[in-house]
N, C-alpha and C. Protein backbone atom coordinates (compact mmCIF):
# COMPACT_ATOMS: atom_id res chain seq x y z
N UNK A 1 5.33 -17.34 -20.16
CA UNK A 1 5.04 -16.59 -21.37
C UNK A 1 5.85 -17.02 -22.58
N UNK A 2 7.08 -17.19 -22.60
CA UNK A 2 7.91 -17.62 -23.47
C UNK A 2 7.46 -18.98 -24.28
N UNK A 3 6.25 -19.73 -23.46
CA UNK A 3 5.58 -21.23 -24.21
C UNK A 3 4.90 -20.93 -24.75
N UNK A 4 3.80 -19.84 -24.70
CA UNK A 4 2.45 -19.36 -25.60
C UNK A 4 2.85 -19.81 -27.00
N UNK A 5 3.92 -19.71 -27.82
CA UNK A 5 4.07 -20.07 -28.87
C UNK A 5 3.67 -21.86 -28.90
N UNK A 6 4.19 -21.95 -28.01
CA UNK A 6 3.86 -23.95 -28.11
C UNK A 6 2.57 -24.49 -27.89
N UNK A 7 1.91 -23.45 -26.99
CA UNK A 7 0.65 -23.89 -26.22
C UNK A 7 -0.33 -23.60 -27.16
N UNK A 8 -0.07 -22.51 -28.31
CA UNK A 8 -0.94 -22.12 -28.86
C UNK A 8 -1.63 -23.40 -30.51
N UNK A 9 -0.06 -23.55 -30.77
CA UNK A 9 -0.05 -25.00 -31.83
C UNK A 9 -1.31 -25.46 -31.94
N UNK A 10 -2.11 -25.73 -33.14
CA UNK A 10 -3.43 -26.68 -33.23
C UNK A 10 -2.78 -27.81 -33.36
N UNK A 11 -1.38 -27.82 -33.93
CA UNK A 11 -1.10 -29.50 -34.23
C UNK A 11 0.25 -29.19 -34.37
N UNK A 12 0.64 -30.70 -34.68
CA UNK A 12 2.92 -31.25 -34.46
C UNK A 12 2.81 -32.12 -35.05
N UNK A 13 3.58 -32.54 -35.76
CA UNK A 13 3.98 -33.50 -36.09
C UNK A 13 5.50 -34.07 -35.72
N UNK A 14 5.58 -35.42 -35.01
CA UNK A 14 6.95 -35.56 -34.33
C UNK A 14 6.54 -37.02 -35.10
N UNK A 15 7.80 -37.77 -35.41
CA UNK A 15 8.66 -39.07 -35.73
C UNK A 15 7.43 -39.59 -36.55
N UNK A 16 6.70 -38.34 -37.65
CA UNK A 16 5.68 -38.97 -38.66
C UNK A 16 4.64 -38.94 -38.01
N UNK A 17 4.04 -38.74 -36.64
CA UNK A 17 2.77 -38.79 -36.40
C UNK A 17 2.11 -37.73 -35.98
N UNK A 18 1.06 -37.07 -36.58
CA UNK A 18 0.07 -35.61 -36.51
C UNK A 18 -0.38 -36.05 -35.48
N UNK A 19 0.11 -34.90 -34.95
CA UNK A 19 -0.94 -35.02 -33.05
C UNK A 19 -1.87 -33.71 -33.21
N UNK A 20 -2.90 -33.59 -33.35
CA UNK A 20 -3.88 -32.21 -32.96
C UNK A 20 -4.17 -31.61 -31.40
N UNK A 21 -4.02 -30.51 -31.12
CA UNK A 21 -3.84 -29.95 -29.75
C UNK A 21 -5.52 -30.39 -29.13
N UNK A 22 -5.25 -30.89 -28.00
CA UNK A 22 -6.83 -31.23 -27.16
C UNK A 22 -7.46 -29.94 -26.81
N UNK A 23 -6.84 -28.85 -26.60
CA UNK A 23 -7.55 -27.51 -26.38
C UNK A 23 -8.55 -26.82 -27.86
N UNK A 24 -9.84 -27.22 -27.55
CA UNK A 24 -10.51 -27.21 -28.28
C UNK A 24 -10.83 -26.14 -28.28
N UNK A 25 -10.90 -24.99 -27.81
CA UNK A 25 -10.57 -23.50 -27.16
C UNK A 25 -9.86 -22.97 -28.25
N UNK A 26 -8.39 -23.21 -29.03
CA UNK A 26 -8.03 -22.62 -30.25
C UNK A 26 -8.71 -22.86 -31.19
N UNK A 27 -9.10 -24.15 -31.19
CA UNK A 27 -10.49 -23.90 -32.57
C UNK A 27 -11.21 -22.99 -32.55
N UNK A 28 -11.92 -22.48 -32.01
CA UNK A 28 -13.07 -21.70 -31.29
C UNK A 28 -12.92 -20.07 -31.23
N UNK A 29 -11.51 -19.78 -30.58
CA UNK A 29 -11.70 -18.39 -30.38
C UNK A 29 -10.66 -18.25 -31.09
N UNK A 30 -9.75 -17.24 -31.77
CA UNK A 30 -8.59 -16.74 -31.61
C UNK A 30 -7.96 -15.98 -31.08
N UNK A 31 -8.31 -15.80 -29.13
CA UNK A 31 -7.34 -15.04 -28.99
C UNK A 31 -7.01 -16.03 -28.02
N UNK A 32 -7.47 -17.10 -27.93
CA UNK A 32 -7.09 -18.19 -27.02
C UNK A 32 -5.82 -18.81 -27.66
N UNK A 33 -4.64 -18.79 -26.59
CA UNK A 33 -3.22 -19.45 -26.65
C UNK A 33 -2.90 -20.70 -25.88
N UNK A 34 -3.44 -21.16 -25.27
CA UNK A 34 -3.17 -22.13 -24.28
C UNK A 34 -4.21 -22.50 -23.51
N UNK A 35 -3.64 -23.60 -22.51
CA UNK A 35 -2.57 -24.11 -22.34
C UNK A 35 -2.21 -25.05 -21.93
N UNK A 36 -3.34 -25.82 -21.41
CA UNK A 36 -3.13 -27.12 -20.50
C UNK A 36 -4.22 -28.05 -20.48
N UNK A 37 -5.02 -29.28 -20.92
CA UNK A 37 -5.74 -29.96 -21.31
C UNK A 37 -5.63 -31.01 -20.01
N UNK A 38 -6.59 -31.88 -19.51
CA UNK A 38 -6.45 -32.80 -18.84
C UNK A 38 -7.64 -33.75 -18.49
N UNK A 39 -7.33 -35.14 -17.87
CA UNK A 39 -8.29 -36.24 -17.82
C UNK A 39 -8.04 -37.06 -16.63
N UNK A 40 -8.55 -36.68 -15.89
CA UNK A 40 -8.68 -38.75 -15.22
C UNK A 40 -10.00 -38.65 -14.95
N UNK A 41 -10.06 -40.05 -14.32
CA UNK A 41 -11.40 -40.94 -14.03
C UNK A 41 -11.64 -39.90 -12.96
N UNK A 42 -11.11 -39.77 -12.02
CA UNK A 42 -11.38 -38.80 -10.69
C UNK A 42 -11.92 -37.54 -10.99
N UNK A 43 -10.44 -36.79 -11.46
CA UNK A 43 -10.92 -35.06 -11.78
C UNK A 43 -11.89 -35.06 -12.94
N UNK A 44 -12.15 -35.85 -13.71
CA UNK A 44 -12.91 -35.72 -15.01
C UNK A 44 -12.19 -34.74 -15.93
N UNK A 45 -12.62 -34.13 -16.79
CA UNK A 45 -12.17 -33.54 -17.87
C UNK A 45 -11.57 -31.88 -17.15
N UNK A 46 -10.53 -31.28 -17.55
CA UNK A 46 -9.66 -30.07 -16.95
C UNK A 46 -9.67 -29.69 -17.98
N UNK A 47 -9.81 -27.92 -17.53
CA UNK A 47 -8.74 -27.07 -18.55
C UNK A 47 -8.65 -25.92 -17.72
N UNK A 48 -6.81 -25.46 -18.30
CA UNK A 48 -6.42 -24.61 -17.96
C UNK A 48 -6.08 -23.35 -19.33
N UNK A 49 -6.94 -22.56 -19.21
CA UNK A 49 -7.04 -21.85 -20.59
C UNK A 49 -6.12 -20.63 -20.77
N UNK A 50 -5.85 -19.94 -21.29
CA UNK A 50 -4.98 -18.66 -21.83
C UNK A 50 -5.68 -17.78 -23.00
N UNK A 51 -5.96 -16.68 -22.90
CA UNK A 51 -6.83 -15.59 -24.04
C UNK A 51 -5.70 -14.33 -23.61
N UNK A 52 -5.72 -13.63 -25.09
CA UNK A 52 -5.16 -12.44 -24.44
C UNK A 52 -6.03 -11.11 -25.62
N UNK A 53 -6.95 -10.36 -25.04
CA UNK A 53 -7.75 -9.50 -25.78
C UNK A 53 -7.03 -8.14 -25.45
N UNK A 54 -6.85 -7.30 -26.30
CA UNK A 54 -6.58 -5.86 -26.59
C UNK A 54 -5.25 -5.84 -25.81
N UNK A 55 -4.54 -6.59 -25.56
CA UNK A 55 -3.44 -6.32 -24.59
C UNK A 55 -3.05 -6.64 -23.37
N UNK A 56 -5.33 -7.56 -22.77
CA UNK A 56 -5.16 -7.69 -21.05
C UNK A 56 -5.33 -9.50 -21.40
N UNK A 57 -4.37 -10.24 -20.35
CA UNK A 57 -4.23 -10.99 -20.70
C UNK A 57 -5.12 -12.32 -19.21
N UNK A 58 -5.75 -13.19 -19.50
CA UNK A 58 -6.95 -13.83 -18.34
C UNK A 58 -6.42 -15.19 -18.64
N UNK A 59 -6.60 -15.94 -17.59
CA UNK A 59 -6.39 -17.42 -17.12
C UNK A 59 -7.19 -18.37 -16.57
N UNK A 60 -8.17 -19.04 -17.35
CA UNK A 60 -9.46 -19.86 -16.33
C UNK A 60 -8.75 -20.97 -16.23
N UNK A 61 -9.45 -21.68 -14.84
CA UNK A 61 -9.23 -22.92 -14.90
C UNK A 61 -10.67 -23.43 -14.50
N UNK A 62 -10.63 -24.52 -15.25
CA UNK A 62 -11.86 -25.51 -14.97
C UNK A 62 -11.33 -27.02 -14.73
N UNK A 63 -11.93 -27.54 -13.17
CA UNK A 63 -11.77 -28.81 -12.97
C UNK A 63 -13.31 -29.55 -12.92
N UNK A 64 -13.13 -30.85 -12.92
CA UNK A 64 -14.34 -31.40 -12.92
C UNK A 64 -15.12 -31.29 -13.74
N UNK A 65 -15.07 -31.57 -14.90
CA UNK A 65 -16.23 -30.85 -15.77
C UNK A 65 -16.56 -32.59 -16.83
N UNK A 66 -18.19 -32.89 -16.82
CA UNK A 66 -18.41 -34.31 -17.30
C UNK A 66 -17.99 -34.58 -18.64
N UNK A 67 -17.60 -33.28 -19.86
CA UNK A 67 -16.87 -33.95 -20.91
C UNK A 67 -16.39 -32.90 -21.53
N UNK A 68 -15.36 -33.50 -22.60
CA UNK A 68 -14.68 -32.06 -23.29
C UNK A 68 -15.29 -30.66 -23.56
N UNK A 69 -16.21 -30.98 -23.73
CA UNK A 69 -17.12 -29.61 -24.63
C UNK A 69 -17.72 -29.03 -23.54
N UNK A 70 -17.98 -29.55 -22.22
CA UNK A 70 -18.25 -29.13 -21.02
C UNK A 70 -16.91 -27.71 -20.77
N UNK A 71 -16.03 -28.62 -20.36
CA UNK A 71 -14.65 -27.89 -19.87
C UNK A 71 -14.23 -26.48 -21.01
N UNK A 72 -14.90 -26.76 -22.41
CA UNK A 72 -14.14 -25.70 -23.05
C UNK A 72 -15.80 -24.77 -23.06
N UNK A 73 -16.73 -25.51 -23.08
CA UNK A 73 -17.93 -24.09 -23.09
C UNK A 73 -17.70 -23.37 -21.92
N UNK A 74 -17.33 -23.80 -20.25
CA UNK A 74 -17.38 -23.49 -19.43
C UNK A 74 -16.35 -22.46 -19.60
N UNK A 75 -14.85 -23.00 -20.02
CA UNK A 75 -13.85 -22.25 -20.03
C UNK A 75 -14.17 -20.73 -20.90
N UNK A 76 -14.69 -20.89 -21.68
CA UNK A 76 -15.22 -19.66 -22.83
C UNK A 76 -16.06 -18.52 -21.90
N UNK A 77 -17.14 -19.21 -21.11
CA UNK A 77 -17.61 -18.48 -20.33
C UNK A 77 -17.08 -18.05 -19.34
N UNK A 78 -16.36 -18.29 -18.40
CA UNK A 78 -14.82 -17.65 -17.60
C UNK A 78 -14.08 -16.72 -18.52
N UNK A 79 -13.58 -16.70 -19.63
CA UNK A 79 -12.80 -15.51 -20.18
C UNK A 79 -13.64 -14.77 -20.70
N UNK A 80 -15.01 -14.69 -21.27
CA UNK A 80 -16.18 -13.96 -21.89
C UNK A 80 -16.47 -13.21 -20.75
N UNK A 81 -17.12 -14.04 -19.50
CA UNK A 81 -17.23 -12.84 -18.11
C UNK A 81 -15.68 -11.54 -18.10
N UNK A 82 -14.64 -12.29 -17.48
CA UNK A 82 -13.26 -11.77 -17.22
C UNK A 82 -13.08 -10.46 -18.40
N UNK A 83 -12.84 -10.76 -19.55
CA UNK A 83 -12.83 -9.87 -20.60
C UNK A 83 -14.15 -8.43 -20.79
N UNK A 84 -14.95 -9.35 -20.43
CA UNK A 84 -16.07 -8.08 -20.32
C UNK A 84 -16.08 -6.72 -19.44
N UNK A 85 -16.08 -8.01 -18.09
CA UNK A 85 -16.59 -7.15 -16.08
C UNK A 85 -14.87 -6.39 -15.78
N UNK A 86 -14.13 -7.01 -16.27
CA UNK A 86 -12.75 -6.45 -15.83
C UNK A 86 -11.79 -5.96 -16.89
N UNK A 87 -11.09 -4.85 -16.37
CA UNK A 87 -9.82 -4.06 -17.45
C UNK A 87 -8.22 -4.30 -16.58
N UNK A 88 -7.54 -4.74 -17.44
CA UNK A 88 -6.11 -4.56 -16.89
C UNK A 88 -5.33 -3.29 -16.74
N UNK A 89 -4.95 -2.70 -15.76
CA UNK A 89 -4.62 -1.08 -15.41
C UNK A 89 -3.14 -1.05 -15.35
N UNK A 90 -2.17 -0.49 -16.21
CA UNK A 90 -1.03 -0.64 -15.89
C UNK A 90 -0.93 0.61 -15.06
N UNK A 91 0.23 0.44 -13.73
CA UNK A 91 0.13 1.56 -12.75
C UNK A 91 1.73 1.82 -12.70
N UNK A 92 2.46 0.73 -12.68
CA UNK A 92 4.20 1.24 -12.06
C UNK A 92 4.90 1.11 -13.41
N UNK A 93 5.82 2.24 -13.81
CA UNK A 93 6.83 1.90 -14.37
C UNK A 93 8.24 1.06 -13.84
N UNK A 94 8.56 -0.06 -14.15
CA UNK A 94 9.70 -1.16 -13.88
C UNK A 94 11.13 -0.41 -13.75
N UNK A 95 11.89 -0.11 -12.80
CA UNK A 95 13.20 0.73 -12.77
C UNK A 95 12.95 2.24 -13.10
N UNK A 96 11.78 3.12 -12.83
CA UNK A 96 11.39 4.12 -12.34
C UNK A 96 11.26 4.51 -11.33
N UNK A 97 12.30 5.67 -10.46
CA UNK A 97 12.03 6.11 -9.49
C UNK A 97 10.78 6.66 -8.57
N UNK A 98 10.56 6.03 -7.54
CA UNK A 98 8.84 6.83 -7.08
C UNK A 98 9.74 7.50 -6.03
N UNK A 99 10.59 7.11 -5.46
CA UNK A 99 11.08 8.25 -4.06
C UNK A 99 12.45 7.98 -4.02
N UNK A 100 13.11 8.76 -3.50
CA UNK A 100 14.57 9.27 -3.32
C UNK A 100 14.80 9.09 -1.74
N UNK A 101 14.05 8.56 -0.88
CA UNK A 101 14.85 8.56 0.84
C UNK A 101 16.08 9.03 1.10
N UNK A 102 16.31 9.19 2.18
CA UNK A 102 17.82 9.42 2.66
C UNK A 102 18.52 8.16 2.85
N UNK A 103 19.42 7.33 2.53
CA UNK A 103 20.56 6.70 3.72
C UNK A 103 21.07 7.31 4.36
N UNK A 104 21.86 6.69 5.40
CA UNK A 104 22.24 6.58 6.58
C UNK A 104 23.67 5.88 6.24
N UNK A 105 24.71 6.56 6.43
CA UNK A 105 26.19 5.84 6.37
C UNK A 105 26.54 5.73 4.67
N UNK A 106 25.86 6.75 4.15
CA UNK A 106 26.46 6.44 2.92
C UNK A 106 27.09 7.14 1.74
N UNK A 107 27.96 6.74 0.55
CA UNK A 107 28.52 8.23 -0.02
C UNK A 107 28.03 8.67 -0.97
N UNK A 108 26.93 8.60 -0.80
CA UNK A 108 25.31 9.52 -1.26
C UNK A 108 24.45 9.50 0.06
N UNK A 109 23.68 10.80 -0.17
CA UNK A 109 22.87 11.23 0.66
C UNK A 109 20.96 10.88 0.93
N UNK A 110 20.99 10.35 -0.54
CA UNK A 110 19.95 9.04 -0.79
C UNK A 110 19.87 8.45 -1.77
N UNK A 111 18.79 7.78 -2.37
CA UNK A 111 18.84 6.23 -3.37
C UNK A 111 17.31 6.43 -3.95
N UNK A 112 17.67 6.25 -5.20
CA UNK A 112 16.09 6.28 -5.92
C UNK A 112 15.77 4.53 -5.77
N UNK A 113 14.87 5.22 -5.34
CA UNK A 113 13.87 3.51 -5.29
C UNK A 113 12.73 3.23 -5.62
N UNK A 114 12.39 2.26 -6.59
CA UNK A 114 10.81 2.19 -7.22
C UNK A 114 10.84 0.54 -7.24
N UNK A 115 10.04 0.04 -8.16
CA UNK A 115 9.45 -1.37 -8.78
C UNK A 115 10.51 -1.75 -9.44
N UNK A 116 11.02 -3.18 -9.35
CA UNK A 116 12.05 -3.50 -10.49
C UNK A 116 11.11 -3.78 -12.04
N UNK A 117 9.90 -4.05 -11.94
CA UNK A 117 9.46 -4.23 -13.17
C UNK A 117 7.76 -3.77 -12.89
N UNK A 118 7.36 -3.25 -14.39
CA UNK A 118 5.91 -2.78 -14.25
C UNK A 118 4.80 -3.42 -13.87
N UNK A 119 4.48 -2.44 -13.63
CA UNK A 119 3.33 -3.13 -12.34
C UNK A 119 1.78 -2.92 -13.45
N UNK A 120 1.04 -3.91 -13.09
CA UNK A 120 -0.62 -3.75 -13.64
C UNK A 120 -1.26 -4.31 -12.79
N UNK A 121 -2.31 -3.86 -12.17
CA UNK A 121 -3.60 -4.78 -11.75
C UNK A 121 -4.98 -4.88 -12.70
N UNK A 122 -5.68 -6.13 -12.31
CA UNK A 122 -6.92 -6.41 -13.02
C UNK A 122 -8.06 -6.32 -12.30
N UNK A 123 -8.91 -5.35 -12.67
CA UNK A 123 -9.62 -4.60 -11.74
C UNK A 123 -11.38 -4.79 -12.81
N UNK A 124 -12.36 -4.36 -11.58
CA UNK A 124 -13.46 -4.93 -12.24
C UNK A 124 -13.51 -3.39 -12.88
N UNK A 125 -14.07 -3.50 -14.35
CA UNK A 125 -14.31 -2.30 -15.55
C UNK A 125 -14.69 -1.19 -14.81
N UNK A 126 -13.90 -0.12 -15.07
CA UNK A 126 -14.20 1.26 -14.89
C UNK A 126 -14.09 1.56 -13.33
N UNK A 127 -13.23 0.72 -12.33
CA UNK A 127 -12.84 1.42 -11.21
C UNK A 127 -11.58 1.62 -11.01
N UNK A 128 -10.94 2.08 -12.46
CA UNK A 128 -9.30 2.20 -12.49
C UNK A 128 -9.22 3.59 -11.57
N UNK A 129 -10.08 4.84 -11.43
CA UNK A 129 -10.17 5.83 -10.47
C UNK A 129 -10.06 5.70 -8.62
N UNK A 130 -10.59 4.45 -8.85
CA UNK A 130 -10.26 3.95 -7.58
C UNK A 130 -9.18 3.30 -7.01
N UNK A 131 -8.22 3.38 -7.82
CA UNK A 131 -7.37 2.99 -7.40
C UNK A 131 -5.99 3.84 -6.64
N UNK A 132 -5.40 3.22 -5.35
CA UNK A 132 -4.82 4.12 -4.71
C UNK A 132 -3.50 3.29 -4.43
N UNK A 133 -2.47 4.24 -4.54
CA UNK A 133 -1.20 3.51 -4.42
C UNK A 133 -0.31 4.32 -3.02
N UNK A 134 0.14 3.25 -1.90
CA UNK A 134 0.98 3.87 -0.75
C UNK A 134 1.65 3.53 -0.85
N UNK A 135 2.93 4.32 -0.60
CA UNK A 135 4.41 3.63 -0.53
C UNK A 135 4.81 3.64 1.31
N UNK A 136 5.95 2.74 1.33
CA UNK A 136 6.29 2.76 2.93
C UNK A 136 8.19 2.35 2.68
N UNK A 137 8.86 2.87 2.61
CA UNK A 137 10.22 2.97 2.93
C UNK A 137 10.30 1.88 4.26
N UNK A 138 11.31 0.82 4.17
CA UNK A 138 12.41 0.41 5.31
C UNK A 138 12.93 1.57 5.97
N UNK A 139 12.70 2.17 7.03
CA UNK A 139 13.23 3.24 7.90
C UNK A 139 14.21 2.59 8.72
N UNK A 140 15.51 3.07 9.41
CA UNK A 140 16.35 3.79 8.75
C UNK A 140 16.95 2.68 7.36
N UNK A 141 17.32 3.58 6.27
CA UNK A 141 18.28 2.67 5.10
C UNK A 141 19.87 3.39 5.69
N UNK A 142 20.00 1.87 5.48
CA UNK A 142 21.35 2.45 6.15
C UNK A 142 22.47 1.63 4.94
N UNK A 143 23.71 2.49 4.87
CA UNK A 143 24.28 1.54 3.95
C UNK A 143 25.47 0.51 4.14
N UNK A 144 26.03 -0.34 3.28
CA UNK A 144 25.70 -0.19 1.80
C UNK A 144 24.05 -1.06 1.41
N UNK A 145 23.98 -0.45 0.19
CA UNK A 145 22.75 -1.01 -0.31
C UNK A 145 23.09 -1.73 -1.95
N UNK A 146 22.70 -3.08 -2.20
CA UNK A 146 22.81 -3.00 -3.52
C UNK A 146 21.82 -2.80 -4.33
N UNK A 147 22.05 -2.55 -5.53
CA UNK A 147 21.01 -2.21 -6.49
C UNK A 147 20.22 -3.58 -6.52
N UNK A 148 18.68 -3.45 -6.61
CA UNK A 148 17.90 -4.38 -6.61
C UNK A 148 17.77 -4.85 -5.21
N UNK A 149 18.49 -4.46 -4.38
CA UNK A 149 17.66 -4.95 -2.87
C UNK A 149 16.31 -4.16 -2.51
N UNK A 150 15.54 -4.99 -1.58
CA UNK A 150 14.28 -4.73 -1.64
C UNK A 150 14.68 -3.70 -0.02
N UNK A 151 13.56 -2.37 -0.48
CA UNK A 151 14.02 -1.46 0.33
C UNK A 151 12.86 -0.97 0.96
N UNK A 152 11.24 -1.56 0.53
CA UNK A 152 10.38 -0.61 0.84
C UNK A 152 9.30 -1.75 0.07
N UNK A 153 7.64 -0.98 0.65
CA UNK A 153 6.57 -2.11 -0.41
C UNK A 153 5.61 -0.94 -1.19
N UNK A 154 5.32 -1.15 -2.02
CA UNK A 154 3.72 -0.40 -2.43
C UNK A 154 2.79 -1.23 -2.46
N UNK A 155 1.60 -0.44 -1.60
CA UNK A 155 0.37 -1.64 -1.88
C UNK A 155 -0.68 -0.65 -2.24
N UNK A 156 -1.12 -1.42 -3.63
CA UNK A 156 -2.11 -1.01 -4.20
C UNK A 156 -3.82 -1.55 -4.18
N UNK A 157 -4.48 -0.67 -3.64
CA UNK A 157 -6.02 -1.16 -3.27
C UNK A 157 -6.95 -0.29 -4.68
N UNK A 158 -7.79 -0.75 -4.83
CA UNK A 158 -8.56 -0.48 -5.41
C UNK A 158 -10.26 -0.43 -4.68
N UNK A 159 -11.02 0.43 -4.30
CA UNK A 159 -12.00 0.60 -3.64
C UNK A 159 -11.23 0.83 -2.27
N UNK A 160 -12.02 -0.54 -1.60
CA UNK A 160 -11.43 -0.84 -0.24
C UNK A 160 -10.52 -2.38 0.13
N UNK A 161 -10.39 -2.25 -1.46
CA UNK A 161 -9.63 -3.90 -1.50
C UNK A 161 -8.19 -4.09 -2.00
N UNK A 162 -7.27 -4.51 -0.96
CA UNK A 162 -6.01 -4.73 -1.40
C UNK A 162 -5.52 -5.46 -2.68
N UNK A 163 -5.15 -4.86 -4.10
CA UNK A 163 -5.26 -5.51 -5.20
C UNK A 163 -3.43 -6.33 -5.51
N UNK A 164 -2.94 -5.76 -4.64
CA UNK A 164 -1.29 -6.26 -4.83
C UNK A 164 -0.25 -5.34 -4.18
N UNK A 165 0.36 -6.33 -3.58
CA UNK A 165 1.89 -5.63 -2.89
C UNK A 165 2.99 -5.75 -3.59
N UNK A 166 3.05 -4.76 -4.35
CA UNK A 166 5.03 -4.74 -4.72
C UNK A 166 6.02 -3.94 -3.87
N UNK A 167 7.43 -4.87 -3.82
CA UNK A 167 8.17 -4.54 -3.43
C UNK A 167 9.16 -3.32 -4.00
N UNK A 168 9.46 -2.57 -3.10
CA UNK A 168 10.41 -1.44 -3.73
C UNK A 168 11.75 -1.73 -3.82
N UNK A 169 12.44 -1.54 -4.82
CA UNK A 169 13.95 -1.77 -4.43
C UNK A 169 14.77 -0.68 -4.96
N UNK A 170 16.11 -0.31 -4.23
CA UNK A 170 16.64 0.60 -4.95
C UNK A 170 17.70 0.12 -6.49
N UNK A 171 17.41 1.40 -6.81
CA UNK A 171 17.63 1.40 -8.56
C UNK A 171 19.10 1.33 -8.60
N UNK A 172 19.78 1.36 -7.61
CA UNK A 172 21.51 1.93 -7.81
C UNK A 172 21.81 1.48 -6.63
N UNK A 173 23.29 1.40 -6.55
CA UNK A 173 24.49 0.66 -5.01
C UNK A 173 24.55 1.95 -4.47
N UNK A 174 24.31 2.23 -2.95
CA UNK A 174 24.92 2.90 -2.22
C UNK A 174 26.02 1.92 -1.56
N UNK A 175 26.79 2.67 -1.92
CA UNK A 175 28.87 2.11 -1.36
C UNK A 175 28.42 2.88 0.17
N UNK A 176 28.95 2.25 0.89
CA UNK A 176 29.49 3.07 2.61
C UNK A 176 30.34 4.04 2.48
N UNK A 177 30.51 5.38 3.29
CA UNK A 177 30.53 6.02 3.28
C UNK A 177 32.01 6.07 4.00
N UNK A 178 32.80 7.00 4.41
CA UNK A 178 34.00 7.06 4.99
C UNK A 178 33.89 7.28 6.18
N UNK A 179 34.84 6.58 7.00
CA UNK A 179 34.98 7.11 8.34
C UNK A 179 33.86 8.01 9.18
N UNK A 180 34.41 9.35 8.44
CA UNK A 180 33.51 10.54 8.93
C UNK A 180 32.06 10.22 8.82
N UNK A 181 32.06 10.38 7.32
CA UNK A 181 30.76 10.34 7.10
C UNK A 181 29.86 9.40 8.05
N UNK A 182 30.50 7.92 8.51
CA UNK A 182 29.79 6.94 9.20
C UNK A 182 29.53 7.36 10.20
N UNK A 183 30.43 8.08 11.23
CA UNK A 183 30.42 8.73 12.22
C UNK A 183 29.24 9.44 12.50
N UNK A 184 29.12 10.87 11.42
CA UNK A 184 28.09 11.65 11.91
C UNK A 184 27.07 11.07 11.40
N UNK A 185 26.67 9.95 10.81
CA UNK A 185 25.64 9.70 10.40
C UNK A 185 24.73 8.54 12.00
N UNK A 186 26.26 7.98 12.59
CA UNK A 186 26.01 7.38 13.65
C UNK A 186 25.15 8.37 14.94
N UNK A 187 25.52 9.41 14.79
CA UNK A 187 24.97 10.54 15.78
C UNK A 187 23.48 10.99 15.24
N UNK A 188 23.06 11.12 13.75
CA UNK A 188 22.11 11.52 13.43
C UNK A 188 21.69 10.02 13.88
N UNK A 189 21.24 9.22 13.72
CA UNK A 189 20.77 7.97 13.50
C UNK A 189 20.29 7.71 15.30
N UNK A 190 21.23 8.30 16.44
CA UNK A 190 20.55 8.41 17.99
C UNK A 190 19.33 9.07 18.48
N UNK A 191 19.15 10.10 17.35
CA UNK A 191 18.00 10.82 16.65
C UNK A 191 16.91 10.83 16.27
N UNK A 192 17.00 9.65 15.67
CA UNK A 192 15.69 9.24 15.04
C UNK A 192 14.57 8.14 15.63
């Protein structure tokens, strides 16, 4: 993401000579940014394209295609479908707690744990209702834990189709617990 500024360039000029960008795609649309142009005798003409409309952001690639204007009409029609049939759904807030579990051995009694960063899926238009999110905890958490270790997954389906697994991690260090505390936590833990 940080290149979109470069990829997007119609043209440069380096050591006096105007180079014009081969992505014939920024001529054409403007919400097209990128990003990647290509040729041989073999693959024939490539592109790897970049658009970003209202906020949701799509990626075609086209290989094989018999000449430039091939690869970028084709490419147009890949983000024209994408942009239309599908909406980007943001679902997780990034370092927002979804559950609090217990540890096991530690000097707290549990750990907020969510997504280290926000979550979106790209889903075909208008089945953002369908979408269902499960969480599943690492059973037992036992400590110490550091912040950002992965502690748990969410997987999010949409219909009946798995759209992405993120990992849970907790938001904060559980330190180990003292003596005691390890102790009876060792007895609860024969328990479970």
């Amino acid at each position: 993401p940080e290149y979109y500024r470069w990829y997007s360039q119609t043209e440069f000029t380096w050591n006096g000579i105007k180079q014009a960008n081969r992505n014939g795609l920024l001529y054409r649309d403007s919400t097209v940014d990128g990003m990647k142009t290509g040729h041989t005798e073999s693959a024939k003409y490539c592109l790897v394209a970049s658009a970003k409309r209202n906020g949701m952001r799509l990626i075609s690639v086209v290989l094989g295609s018999p000449s430039e204007k091939a690869r970028e009409d084709a490419s147009a029609a890949l983000l024209n479908y994408g942009f239309t049939f599908f909406e980007t759904v943001p679902l997780l807030s990034g370092g927002k707690a979804l559950l609090n579990p217990e540890v096991f051995k530690g000097a707290t009694d549990t750990v907020a744990v969510g997504p280290a960063r926000d979550v979106s899926v790209t889903i075909p238009r208008g089945q953002g209702g369908t979408v269902t999110k499960a969480t599943t905890v690492d059973s037992p958490l036992i400590a110490p834990l550091k912040a950002g270790q992965r502690v748990g997954e969410v997987v999010v389906s949409a219909g009946d189709s798995v759209v992405a697994r993120v990992p849970l991690v907790a938001l904060a260090p559980v330190e180990e617990a003292g003596i005691f505390g390890s102790l009876v936590d060792t007895v609860k833990l024969w328990f479970q």
